[in-house]
Protein backbone atom coordinates (compact mmCIF):
# COMPACT_ATOMS: atom_id res chain seq x y z
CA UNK A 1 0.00 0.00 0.00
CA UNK A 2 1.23 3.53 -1.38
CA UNK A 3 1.58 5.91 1.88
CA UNK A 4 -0.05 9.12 1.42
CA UNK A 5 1.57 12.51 0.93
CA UNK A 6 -0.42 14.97 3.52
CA UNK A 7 -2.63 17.66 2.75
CA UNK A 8 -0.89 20.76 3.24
CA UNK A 9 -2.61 23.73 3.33
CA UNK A 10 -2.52 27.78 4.42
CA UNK A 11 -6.05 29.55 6.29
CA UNK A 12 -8.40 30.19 8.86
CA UNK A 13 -8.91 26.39 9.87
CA UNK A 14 -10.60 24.05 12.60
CA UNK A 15 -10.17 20.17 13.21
CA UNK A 16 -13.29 19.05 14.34
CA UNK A 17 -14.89 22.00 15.54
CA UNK A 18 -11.68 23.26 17.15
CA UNK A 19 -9.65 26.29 15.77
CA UNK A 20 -6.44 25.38 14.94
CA UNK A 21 -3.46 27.95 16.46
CA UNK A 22 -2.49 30.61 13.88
CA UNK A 23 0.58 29.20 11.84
CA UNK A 24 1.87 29.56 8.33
CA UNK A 25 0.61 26.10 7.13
CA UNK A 26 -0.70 22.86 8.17
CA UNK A 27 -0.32 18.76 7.39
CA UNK A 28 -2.47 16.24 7.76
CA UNK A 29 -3.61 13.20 6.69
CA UNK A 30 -5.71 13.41 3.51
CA UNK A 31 -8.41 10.12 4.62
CA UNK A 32 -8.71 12.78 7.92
CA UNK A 33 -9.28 16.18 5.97
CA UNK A 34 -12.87 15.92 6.00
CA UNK A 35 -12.50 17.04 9.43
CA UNK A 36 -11.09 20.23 8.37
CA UNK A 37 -13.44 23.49 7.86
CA UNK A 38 -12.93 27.19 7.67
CA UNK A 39 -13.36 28.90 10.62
CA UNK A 40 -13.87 32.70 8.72
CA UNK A 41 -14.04 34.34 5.59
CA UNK A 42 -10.70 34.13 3.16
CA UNK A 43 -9.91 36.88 -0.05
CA UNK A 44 -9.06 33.99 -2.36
CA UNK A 45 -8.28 30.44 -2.76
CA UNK A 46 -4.80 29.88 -4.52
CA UNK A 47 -3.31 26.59 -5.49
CA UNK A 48 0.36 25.85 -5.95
CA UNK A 49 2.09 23.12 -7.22
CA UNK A 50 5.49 24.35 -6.23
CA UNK A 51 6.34 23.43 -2.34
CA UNK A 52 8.98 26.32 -2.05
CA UNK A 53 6.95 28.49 -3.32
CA UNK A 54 3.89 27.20 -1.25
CA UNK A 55 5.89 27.87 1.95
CA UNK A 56 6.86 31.31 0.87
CA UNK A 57 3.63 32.50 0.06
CA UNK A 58 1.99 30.76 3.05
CA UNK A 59 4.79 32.89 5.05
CA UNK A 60 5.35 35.79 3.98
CA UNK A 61 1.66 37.02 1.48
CA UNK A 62 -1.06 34.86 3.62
CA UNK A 63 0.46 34.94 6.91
CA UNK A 64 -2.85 36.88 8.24
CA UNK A 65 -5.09 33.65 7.22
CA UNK A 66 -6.23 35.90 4.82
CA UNK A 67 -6.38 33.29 1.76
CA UNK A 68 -7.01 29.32 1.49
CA UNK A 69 -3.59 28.45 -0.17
CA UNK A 70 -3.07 24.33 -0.88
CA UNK A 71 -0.04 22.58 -2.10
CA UNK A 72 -0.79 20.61 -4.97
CA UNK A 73 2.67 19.21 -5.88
CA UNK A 74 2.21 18.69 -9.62
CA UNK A 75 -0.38 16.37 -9.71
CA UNK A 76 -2.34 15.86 -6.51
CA UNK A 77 -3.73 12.94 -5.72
CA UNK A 78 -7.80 11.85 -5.56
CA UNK A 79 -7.45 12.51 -1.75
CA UNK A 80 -6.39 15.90 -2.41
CA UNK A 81 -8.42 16.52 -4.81
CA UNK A 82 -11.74 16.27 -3.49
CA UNK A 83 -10.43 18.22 -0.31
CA UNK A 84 -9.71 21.42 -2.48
CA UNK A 85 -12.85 20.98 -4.47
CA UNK A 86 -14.88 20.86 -0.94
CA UNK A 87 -13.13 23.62 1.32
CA UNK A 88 -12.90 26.03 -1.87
CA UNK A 89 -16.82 25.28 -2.31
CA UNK A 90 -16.79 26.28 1.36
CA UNK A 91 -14.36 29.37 0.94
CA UNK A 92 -17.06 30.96 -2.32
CA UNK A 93 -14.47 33.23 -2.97
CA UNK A 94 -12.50 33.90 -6.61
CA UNK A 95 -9.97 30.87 -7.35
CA UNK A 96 -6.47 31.19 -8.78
CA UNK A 97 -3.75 28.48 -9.71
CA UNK A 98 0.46 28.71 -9.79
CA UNK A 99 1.23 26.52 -11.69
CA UNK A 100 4.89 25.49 -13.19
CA UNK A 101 2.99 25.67 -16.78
């Protein structure tokens, strides 16, 4: 059996109803993200398939939790997948992509 990359991701989040501390990003196990919700309102959702610069933006632009930013790493798997399609349904808020092509 193929072990999972984690979901990485940059916001506003809770794990199961509890607000998560304010850092620059967060991992966690993609079979466990459906625990994961926004806890307030973002700008924008941005994807990036880059992890450097996934950790810069998360750092140094979206530091406030102002954005839902998610590290796709190229091509993200299923897992991931249907995680970004359900918190940026959640987020309702203009989506943008940074992408190596």
């Amino acid at each position: 059996m193929r072990t999972p990359q984690p979901l990485i991701l940059s916001g506003p989040f809770a794990v199961a109803g509890r607000e998560l501390p304010q850092l620059s990003f967060y991992g966690l196990p993609p079979e466990q993200g459906d625990l994961l919700s926004l806890v307030g309102p973002v700008d924008y959702v941005l994807t990036i398939e880059n992890y450097t610069s996934f950790v810069r933006h998360a750092r140094e632009v979206s530091n406030d939790r102002s954005a839902l930013v998610m590290y796709t790493g190229g091509y993200p798997p299923r897992a991931h997948l249907r995680q970004f399609v359900r918190l940026t349904a959640l987020a309702g808020v203009p989506i943008y992509h940074w992408g190596d092509l």
